[in-house]
Protein backbone atom coordinates (compact mmCIF):
# COMPACT_ATOMS: atom_id res chain seq x y z
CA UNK A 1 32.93 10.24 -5.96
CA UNK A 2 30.82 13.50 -5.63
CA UNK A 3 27.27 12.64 -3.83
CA UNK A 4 24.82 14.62 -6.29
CA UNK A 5 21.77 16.32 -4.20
CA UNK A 6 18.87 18.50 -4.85
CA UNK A 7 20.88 21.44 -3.08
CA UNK A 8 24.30 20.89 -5.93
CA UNK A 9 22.99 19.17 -8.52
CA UNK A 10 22.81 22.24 -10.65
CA UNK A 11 26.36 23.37 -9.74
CA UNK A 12 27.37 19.89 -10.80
CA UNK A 13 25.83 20.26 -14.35
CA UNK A 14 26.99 23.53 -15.06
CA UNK A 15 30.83 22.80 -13.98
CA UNK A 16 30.56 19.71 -16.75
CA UNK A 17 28.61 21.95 -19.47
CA UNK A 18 25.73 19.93 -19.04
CA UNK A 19 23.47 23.32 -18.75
CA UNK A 20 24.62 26.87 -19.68
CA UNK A 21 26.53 28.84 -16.98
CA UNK A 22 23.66 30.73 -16.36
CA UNK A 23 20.68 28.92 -16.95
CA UNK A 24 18.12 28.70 -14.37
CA UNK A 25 17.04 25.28 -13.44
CA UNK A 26 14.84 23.66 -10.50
CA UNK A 27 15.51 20.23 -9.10
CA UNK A 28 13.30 17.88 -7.09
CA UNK A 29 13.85 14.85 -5.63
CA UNK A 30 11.53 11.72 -7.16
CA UNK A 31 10.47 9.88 -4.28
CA UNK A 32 9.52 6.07 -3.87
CA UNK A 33 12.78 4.59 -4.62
CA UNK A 34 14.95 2.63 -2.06
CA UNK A 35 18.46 2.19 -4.21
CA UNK A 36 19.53 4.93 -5.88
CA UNK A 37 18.78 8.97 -5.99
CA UNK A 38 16.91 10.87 -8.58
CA UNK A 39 16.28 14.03 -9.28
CA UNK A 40 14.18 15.69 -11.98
CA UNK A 41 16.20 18.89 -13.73
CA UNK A 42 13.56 21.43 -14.64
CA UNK A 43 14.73 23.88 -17.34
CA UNK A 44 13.41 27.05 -18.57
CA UNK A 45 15.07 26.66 -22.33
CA UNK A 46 15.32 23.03 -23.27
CA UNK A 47 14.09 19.57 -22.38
CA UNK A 48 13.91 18.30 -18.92
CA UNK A 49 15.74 15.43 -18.10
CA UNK A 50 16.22 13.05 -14.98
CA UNK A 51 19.80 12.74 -13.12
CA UNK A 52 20.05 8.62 -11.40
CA UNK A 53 23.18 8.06 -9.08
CA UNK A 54 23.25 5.12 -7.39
CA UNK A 55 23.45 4.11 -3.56
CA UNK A 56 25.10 1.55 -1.82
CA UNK A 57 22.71 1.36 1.35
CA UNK A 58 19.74 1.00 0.53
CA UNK A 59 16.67 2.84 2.19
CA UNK A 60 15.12 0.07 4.14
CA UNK A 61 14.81 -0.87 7.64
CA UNK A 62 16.89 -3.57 7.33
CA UNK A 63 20.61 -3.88 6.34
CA UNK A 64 20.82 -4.20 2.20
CA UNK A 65 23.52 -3.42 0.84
CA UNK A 66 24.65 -3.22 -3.25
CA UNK A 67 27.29 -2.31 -5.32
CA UNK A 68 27.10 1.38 -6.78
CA UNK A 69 28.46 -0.32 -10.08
CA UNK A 70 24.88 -1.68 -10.83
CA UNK A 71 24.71 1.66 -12.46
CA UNK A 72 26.10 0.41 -15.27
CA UNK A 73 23.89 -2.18 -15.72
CA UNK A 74 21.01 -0.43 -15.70
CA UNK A 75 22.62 1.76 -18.80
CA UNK A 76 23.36 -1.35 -20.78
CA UNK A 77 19.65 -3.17 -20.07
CA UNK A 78 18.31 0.79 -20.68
CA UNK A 79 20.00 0.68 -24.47
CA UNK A 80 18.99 -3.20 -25.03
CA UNK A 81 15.39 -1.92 -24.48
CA UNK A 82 15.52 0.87 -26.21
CA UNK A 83 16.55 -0.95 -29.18
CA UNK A 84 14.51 -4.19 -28.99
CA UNK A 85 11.46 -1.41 -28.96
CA UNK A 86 12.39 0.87 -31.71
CA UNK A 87 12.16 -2.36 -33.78
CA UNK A 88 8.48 -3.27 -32.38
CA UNK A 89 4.88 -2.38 -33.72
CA UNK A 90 3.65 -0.06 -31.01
CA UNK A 91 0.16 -0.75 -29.28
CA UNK A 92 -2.74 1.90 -29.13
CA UNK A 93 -1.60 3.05 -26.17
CA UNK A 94 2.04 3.77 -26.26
CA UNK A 95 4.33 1.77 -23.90
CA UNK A 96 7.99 2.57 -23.92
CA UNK A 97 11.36 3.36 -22.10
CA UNK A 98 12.72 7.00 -21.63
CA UNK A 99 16.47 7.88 -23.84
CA UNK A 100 19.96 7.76 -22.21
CA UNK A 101 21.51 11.33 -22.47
CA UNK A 102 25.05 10.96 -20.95
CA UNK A 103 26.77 8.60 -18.51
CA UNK A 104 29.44 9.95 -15.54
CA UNK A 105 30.77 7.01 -15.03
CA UNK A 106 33.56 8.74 -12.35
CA UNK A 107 30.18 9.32 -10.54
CA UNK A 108 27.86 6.40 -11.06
CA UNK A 109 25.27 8.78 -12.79
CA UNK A 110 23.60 8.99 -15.68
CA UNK A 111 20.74 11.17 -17.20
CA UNK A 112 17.80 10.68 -18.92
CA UNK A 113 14.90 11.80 -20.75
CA UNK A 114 11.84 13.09 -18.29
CA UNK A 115 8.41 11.80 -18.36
CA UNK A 116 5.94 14.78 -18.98
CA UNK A 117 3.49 15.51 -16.13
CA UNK A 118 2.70 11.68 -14.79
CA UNK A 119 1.75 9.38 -12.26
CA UNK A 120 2.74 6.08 -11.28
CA UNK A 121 0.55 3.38 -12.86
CA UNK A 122 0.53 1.94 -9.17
CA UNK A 123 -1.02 5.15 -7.66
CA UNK A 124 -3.86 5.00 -10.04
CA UNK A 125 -4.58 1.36 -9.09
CA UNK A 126 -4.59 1.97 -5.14
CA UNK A 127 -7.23 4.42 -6.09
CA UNK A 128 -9.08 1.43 -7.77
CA UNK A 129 -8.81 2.91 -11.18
CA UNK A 130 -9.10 0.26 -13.76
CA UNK A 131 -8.00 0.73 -17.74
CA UNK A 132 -7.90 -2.47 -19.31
CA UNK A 133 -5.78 -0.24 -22.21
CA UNK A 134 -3.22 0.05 -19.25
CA UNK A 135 -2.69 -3.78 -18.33
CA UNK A 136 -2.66 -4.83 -22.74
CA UNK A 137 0.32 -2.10 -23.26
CA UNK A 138 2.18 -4.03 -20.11
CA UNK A 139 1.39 -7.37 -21.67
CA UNK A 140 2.74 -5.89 -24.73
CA UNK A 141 5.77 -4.11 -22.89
CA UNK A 142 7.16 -7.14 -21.22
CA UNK A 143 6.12 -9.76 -23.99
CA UNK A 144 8.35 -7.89 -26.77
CA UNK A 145 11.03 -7.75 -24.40
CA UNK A 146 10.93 -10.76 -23.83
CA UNK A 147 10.32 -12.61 -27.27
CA UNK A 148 12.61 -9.74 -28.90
CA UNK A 149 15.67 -10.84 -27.01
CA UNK A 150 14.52 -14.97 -26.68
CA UNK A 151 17.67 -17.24 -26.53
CA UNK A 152 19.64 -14.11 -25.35
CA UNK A 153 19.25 -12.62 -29.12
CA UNK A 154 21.06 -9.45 -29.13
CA UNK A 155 21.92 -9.38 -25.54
CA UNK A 156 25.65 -8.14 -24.31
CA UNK A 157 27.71 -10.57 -22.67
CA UNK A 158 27.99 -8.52 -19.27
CA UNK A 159 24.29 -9.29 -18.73
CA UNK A 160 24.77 -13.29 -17.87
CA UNK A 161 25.94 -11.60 -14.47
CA UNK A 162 23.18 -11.71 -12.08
CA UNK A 163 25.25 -10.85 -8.86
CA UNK A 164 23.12 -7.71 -9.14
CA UNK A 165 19.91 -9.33 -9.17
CA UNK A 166 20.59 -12.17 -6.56
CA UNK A 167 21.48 -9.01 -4.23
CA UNK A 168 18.63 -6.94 -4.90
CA UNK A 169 15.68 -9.24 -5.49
CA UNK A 170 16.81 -13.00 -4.69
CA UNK A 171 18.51 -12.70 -1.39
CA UNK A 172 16.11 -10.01 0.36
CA UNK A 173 13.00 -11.41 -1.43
CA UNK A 174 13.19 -15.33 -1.70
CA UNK A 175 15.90 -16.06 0.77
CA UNK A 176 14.34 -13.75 3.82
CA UNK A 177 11.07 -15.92 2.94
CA UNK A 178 13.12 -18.75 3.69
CA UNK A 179 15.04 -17.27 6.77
CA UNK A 180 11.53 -15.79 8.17
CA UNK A 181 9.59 -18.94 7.62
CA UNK A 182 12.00 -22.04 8.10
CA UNK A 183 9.57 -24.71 7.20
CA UNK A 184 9.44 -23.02 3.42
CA UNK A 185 12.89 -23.11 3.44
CA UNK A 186 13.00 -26.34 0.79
CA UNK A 187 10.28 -25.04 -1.09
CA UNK A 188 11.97 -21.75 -1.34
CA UNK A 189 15.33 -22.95 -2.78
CA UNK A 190 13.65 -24.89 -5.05
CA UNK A 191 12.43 -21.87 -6.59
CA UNK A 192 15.45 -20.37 -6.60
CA UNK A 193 17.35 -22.89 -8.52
CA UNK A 194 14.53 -23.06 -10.93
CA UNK A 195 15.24 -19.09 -11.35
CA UNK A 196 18.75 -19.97 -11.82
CA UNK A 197 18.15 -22.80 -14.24
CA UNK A 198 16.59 -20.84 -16.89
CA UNK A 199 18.83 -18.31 -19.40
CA UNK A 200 16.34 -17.78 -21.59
CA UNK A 201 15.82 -14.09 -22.41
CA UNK A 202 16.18 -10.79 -20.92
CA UNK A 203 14.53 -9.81 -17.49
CA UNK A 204 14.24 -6.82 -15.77
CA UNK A 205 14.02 -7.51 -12.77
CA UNK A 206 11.73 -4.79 -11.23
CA UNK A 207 8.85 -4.90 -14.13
CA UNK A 208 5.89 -3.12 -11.57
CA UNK A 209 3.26 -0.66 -11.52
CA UNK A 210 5.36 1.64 -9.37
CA UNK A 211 7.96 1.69 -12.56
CA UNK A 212 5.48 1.97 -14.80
CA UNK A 213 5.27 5.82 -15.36
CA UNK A 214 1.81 7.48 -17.42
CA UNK A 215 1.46 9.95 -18.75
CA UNK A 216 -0.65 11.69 -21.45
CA UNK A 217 0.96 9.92 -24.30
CA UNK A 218 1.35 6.54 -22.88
CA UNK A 219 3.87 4.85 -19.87
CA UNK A 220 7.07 4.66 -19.75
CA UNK A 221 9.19 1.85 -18.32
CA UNK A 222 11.77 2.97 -15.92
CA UNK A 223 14.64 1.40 -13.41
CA UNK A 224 16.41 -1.26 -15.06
CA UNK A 225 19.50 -1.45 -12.32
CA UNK A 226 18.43 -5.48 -12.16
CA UNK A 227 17.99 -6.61 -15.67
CA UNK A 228 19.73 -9.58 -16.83
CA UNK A 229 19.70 -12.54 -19.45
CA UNK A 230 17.80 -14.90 -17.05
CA UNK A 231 14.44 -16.13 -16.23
CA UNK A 232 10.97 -14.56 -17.28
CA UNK A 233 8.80 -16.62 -14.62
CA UNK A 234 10.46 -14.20 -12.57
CA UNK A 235 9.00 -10.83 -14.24
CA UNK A 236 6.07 -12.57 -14.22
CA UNK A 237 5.74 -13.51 -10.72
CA UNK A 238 7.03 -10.36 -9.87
CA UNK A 239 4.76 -8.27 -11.44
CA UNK A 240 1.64 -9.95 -11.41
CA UNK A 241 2.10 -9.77 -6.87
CA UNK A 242 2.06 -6.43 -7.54
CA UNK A 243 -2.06 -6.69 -9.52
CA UNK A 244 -2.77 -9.45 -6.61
CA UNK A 245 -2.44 -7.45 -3.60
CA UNK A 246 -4.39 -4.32 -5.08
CA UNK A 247 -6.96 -7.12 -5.84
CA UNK A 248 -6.87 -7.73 -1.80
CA UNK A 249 -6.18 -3.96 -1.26
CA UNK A 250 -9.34 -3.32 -2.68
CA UNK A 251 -11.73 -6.08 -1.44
CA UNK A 252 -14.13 -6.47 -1.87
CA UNK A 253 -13.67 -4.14 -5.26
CA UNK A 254 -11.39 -7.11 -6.48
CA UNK A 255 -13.04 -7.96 -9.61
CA UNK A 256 -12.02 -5.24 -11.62
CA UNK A 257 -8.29 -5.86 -10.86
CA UNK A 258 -8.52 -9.23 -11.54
CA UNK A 259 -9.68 -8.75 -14.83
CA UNK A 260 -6.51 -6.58 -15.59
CA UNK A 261 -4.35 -9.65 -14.77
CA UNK A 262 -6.24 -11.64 -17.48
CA UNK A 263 -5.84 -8.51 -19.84
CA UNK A 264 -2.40 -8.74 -19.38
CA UNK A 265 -1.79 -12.36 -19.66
CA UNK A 266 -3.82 -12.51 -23.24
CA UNK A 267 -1.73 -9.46 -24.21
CA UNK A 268 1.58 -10.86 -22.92
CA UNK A 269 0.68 -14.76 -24.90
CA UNK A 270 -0.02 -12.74 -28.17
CA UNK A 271 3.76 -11.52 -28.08
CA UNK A 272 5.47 -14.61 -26.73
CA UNK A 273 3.79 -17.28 -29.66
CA UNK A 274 6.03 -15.26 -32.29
CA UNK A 275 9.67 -16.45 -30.26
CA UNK A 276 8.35 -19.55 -27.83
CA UNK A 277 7.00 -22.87 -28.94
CA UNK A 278 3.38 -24.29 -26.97
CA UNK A 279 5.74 -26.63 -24.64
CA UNK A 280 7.82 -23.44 -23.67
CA UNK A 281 5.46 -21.68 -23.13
CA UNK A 282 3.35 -23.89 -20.82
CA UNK A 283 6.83 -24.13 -18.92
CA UNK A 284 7.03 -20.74 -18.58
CA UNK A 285 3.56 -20.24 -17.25
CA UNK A 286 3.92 -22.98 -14.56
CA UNK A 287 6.91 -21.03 -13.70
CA UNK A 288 5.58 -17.64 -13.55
CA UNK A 289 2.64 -18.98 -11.25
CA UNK A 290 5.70 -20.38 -8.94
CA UNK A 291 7.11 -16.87 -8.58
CA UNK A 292 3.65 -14.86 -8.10
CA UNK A 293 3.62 -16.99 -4.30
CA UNK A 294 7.16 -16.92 -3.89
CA UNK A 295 6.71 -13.07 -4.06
CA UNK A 296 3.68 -12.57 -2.46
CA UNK A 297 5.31 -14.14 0.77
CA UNK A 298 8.25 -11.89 0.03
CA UNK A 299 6.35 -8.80 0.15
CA UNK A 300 4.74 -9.70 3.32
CA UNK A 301 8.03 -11.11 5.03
CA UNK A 302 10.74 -10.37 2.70
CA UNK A 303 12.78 -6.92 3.08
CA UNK A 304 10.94 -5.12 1.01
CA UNK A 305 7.06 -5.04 1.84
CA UNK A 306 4.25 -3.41 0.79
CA UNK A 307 3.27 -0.62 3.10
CA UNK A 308 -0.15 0.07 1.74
CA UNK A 309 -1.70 -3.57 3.45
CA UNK A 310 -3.31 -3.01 6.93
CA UNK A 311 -2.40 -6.01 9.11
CA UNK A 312 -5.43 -8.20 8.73
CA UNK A 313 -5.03 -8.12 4.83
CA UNK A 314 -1.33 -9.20 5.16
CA UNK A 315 -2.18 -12.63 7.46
CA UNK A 316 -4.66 -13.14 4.73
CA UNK A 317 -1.99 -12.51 2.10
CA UNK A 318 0.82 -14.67 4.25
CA UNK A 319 -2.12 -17.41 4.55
CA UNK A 320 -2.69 -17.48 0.58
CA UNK A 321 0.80 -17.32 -0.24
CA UNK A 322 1.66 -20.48 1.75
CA UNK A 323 -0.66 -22.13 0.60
CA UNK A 324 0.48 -21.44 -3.23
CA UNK A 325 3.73 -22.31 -2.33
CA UNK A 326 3.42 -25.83 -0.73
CA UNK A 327 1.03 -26.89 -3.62
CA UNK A 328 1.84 -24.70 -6.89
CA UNK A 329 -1.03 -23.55 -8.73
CA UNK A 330 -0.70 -25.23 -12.27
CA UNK A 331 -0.70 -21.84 -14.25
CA UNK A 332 -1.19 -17.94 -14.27
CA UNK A 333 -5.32 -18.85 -14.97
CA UNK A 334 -5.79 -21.36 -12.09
CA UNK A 335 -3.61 -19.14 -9.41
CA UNK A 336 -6.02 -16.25 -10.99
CA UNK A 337 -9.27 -18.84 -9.51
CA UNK A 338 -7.29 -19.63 -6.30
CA UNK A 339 -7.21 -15.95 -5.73
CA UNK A 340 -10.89 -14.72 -7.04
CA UNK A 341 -11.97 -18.06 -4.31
CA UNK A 342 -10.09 -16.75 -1.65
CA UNK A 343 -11.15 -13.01 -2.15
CA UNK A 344 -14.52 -14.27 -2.14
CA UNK A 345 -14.76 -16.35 0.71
């Protein structure tokens, strides 16, 4: 296996005909990522595109480990997406995932289609920018994903593997919560069998603002190494810690992120009522509440933690977190109260 670099990664695409022999091209290195390198392939003639190999250690302070073979899965959930989109009605603002270009699969690397000139969706909201237009297209995003591939419709049969997932998102997020804080430890694997319990549709595992890429024309969805025919509470949970801790990043300028998580609910409801049923759907939202403490606690304690919390704001975090987890808030709406009380106390 050849490790792929900023400093060779042009020699590499020229010796497989990927660019001309003599084409000029500049690569970078996309930073933020812990699992796998990318690079972004600048050309003078042509499209840009994006080169992803994976890792096996992963860049964290603690040991984590994965196989480079997740690679593939991220391809596979990639193409599911791309498809289950190119069948949907589009919102205003346009929410999508980028094109597969070619697959090395003697190298665990593929390439992509680049975002034009962008920002993570999570660097605007540190910097307390709110667009309500922003948190609808996610609701959208993640509720045709969902409802387009509801009872595994269309789904390969590779995906019912989550050994990828429990490794990168089970085991260092819900099972550290349990090893750091032993009294959680029941609560914890209860919400880990209820993850396992449910097959329902696909998930991807790593649905966040940080992934969530704008640009001029919209955002685009990226890193899909996780995805799997499994649980949505989890995307849910997952993604909605993400809105929560701006909302106590940015106390006592909470309000307005708040009000993005109820934007996104509405949005995400208006796409699941055309595959779920009322009772599902209330199951689901009890469920998705259960995962938004499980991974609050996780990104306090877990292994991978959010770095932009000062110390006081994470004991406040770890405090409301706890709490959530040792009596469940009955839905997305009343965990949204629980967390507008606690940001105003």
């Amino acid at each position: 296996m050849e490790w792929i670099d900023e400093q060779n990664a042009a020699a590499y695409l020229r010796s497989r005909d990927r660019i001309g022999s003599q084409e000029p091209v500049q690569v970078r290195e996309l930073t933020g990522g812990v699992s796998n390198v990318v690079l972004y392939v600048s050309r003078s003639k042509g499209d840009d595109f994006v080169l992803k190999q994976a890792r096996e250690q992963l860049r964290v302070a603690d040991p984590w480990f994965c196989s480079v073979e997740r690679i593939w899965r991220e391809v596979e959930v990639l193409q599911v997406c791309q498809r289950v989109l190119g069948a949907a009605e589009t919102t205003t603002l346009q929410a999508t995932t980028p094109q597969l270009l070619f697959a090395d699969r003697e190298n665990y690397l593929y390439a992509m289609t680049a975002v034009p000139s962008h920002e993570t969706w999570k660097e605007q909201l540190l910097r307390g920018e709110v667009d309500h237009g922003k948190a609808a297209a996610c609701g959208w995003l993640l509720g045709t994903l969902h409802a387009g591939t509801w009872n595994g419709r269309g789904l390969p049969e590779q995906l019912s593997d989550r050994q990828f997932f429990d490794d990168l998102r089970i085991d260092p997020y819900y099972r550290q919560v349990a090893r750091v804080h032993p009294d959680l430890q029941g609560v914890m694997n209860e919400l880990i069998a209820s993850v396992f319990a449910h097959r329902e549709c696909l998930v991807h595992g790593d649905f966040s603002p940080k992934n969530l890429l704008v640009h001029a024309g919209g955002m685009v969805l990226v890193d899909f190494e996780v995805g799997h025919f499994g649980d949505p509470a989890f995307d849910l949970g997952f993604f909605l810690t993400h809105l929560f801790l701006k909302a106590f990043y940015r106390r006592p300028h909470h309000e307005p992120i708040l009000a993005l998580i109820a934007q996104f609910w509405n949005s995400y409801l208006r796409q699941m009522r055309t595959a779920t049923t009322d009772e599902t759907s209330i199951a689901l939202d009890r469920r998705g509440a259960f995962n938004v403490a499980g991974c609050l606690l996780a990104r306090i304690d877990g292994k991978s933690q959010a770095e932009y919390l000062d110390e006081t704001t994470r004991c406040e975090v770890r405090d409301f977190a706890r709490g959530l987890l040792l009596s469940p808030a009955a839905s997305i709406i009343d965990l949204l109260d629980q967390a507008r009380g606690c940001l105003n106390h």
